[in-house]
Structures are given as C-alpha cells and as structure tokens.
N, C-alpha and C. Protein backbone atom coordinates (compact mmCIF):
# COMPACT_ATOMS: atom_id res chain seq x y z
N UNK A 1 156.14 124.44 117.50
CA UNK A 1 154.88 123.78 117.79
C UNK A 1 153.90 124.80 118.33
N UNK A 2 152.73 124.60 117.73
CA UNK A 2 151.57 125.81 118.51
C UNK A 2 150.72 125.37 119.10
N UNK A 3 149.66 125.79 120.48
CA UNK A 3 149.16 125.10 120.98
C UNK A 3 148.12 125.84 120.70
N UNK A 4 147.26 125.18 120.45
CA UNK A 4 145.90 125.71 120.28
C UNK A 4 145.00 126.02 121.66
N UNK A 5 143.82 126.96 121.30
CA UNK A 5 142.93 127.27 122.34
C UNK A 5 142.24 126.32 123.55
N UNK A 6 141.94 126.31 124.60
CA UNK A 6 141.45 125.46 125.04
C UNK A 6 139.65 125.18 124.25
N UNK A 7 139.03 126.64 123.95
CA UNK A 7 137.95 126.78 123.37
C UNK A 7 138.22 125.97 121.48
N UNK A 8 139.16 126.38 121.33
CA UNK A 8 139.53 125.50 120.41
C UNK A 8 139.05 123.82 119.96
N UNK A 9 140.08 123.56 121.04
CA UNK A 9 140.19 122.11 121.40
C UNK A 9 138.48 121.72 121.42
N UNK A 10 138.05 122.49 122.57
CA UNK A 10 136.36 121.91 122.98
C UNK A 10 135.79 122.13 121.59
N UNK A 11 135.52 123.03 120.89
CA UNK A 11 135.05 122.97 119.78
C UNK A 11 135.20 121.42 118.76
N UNK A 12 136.52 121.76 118.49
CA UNK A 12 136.82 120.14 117.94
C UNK A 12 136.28 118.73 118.63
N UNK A 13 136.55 118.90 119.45
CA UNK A 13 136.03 117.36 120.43
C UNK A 13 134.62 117.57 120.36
N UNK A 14 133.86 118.59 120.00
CA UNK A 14 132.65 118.26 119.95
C UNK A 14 132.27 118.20 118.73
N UNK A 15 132.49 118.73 117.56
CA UNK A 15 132.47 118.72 115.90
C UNK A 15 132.86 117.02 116.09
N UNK A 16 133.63 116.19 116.35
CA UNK A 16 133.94 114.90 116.56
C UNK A 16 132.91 114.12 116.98
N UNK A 17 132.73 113.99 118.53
CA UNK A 17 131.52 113.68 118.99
C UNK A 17 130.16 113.88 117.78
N UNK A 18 129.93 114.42 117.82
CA UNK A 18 128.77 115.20 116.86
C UNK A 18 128.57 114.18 115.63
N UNK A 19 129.78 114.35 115.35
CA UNK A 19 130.00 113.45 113.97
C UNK A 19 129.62 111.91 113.98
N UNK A 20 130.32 111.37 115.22
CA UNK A 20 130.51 110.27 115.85
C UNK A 20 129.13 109.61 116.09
N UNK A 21 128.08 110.20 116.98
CA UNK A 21 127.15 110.21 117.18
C UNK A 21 126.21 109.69 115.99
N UNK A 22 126.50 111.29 114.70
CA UNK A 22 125.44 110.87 114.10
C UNK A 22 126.17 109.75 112.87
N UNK A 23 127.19 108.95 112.74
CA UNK A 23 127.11 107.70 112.11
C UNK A 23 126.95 106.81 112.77
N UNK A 24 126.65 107.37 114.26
CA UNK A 24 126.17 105.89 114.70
C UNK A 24 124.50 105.47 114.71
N UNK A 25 124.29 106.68 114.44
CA UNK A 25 122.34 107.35 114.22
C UNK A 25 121.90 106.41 112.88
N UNK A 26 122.96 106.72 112.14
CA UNK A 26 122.91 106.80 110.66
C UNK A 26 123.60 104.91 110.63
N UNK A 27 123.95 104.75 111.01
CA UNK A 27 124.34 103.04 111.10
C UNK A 27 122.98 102.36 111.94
N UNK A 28 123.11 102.34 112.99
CA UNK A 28 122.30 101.81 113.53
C UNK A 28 120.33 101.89 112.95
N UNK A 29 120.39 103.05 112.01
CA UNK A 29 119.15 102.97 111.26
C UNK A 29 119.00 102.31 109.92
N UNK A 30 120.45 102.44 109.50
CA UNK A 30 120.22 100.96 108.45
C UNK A 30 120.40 99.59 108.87
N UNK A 31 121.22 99.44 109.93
CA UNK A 31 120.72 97.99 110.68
C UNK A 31 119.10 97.90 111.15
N UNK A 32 118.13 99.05 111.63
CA UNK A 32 117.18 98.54 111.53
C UNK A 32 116.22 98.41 110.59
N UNK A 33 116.25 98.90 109.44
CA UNK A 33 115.99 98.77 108.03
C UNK A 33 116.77 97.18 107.57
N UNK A 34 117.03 96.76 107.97
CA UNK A 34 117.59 95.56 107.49
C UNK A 34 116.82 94.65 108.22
N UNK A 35 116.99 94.98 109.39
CA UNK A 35 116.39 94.26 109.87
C UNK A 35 114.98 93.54 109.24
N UNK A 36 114.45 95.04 109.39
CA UNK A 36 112.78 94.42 109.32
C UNK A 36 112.83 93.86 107.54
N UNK A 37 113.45 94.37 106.96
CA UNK A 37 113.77 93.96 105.56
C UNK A 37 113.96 92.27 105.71
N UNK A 38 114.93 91.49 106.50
CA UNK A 38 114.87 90.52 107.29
C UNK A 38 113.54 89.48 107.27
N UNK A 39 112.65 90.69 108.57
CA UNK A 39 111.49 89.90 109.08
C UNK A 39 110.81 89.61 107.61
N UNK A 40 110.50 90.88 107.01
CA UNK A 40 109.77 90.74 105.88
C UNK A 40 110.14 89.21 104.75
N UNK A 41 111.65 89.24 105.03
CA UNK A 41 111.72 88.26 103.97
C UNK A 41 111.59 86.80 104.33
N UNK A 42 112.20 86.80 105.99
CA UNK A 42 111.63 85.03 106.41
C UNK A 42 110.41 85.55 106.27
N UNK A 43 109.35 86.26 106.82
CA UNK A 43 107.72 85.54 106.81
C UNK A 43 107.33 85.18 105.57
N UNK A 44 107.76 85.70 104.38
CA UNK A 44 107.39 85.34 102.94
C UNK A 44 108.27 83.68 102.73
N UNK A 45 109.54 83.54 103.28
CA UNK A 45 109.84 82.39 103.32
C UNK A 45 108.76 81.42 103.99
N UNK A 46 108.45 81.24 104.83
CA UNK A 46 107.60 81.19 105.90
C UNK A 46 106.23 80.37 105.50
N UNK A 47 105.94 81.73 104.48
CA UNK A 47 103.99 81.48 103.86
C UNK A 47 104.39 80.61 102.43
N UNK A 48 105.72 80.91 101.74
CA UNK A 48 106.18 79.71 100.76
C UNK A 48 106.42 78.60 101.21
N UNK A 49 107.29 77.70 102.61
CA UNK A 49 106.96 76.83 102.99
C UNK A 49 105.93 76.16 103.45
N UNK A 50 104.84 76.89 103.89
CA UNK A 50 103.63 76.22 104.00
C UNK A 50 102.82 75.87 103.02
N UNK A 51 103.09 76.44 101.75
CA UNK A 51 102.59 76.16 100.69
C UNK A 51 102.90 75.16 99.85
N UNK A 52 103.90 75.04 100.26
CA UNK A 52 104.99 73.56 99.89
C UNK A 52 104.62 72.67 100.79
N UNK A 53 104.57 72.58 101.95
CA UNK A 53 104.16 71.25 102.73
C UNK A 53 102.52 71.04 102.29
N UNK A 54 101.61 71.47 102.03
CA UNK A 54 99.99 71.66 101.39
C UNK A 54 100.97 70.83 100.14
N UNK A 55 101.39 71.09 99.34
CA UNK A 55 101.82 70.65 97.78
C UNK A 55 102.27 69.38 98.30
N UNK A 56 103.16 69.00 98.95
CA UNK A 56 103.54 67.66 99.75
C UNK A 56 102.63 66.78 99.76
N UNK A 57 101.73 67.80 100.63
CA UNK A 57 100.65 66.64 101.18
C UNK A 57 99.52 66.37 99.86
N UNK A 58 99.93 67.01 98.83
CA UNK A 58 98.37 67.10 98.31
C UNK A 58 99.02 66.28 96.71
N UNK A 59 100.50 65.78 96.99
CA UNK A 59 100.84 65.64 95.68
C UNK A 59 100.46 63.88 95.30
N UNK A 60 100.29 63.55 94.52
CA UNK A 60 100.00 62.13 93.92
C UNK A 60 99.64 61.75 92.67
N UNK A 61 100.13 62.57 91.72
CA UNK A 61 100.14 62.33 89.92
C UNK A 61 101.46 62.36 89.28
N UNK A 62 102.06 62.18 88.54
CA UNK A 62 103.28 62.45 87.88
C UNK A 62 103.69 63.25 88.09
N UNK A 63 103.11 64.56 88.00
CA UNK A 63 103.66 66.00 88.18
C UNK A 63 103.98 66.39 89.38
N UNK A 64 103.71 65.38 90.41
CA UNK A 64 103.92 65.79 92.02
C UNK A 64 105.90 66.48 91.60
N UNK A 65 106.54 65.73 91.70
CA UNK A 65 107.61 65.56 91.54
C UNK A 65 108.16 67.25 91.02
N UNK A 66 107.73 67.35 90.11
CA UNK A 66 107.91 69.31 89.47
C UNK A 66 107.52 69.99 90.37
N UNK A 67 106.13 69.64 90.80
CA UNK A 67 105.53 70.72 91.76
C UNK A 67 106.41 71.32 92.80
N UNK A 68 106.70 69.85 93.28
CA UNK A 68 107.42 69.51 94.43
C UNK A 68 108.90 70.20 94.25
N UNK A 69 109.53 70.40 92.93
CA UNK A 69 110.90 71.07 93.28
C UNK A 69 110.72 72.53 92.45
N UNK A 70 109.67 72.47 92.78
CA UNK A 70 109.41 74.15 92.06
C UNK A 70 108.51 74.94 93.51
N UNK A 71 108.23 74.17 94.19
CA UNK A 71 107.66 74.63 95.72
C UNK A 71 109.13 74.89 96.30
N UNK A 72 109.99 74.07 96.15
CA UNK A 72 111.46 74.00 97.30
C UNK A 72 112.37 75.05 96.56
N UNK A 73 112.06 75.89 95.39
CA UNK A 73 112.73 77.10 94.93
C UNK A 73 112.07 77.82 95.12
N UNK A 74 111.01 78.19 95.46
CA UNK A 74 110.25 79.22 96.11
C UNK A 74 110.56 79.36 97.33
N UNK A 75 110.67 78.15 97.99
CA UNK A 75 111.40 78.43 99.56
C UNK A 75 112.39 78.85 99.20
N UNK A 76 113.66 78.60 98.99
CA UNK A 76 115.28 78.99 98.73
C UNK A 76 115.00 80.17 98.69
N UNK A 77 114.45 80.70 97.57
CA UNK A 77 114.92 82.34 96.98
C UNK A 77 114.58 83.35 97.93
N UNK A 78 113.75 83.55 98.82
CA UNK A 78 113.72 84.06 99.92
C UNK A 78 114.35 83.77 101.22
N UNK A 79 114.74 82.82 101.32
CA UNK A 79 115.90 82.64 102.22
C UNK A 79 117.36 82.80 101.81
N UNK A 80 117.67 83.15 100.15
CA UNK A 80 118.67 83.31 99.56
C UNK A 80 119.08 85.08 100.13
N UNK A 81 118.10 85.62 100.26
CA UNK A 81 117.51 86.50 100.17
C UNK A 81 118.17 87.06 101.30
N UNK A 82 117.27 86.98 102.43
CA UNK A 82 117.26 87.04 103.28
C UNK A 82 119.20 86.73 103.96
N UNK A 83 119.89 85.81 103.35
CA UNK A 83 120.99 85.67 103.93
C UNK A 83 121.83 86.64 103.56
N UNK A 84 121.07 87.43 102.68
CA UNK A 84 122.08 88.59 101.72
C UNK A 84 121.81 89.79 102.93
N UNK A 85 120.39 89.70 103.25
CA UNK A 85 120.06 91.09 104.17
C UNK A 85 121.18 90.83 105.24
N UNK A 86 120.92 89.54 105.99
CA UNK A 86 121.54 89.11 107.31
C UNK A 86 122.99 89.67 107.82
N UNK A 87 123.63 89.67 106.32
CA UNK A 87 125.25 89.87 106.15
C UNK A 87 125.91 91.27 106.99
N UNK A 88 125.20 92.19 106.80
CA UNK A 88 125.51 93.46 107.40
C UNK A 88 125.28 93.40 108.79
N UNK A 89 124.10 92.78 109.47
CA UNK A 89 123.83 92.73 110.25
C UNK A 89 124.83 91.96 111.43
C-alpha cells in the first residue's frame, strides 16, 4: 500500500471541491434559466386566459362554442408547457 503526499492529498481535495463547486454553478444556473423560462411561460398562459374570459364574455352566436374551446387550448398549451419546464425544477 502507498501513501501518498500530504500536498498530494490537498491538491486532490481541492481539484474535487473545484469540481464540486462548479456543477453546482453550472446546475443551479440552469435551474435559473428554467426558471424564468417558467415565468415567461405562465405570463403568456396568463395574457391567453384573459383573452378567453373577454371571448366568454363576449360570446353569443353559434360559433361561441369553437371560440370557446379553441380559447381553452390556447390556455393548456402553455401551461402544458410550462409543466415540462417545472419538472427539473
């Protein structure tokens, strides 16, 4: 069995550290890239539901009914969205 240097050793424990550090640099900056990836995608959820409750309120011809479930897939797909970003997080 050989024992290595004490300068050795410190070297390694810090090549480690070092390492350690920067995937946590490197993690923690794609969690905040997700994040705001996130914000970005509820507020677009957000400005599509309000556009859907306006369509709600404004519907009263035959076609309400289409409008109306073609407004509520515009909501979804950004919250579809968005649950995909969430996952890592």
């Amino acid at each position: 069995m050989t024992f290595k240097s004490a300068s050795y050793l410190s070297f390694k424990r810090r090549a480690i550290l070092s390492t350690s550090s920067f995937e946590w640099t490197a993690m923690n900056h794609l969690l905040e890239k997700n994040r705001e990836l996130l914000l970005k995608t509820l507020e677009k959820a957000q400005q599509r539901l309000d556009t859907l409750k306006e369509t709600v309120k404004t519907a009263n011809d035959g076609m309400a009914g289409s409008d109306i479930r073609m407004g509520i897939d515009d909501v979804i797909t950004p919250l579809k969205i968005a649950f995909e970003v969430a996952e890592p997080i």
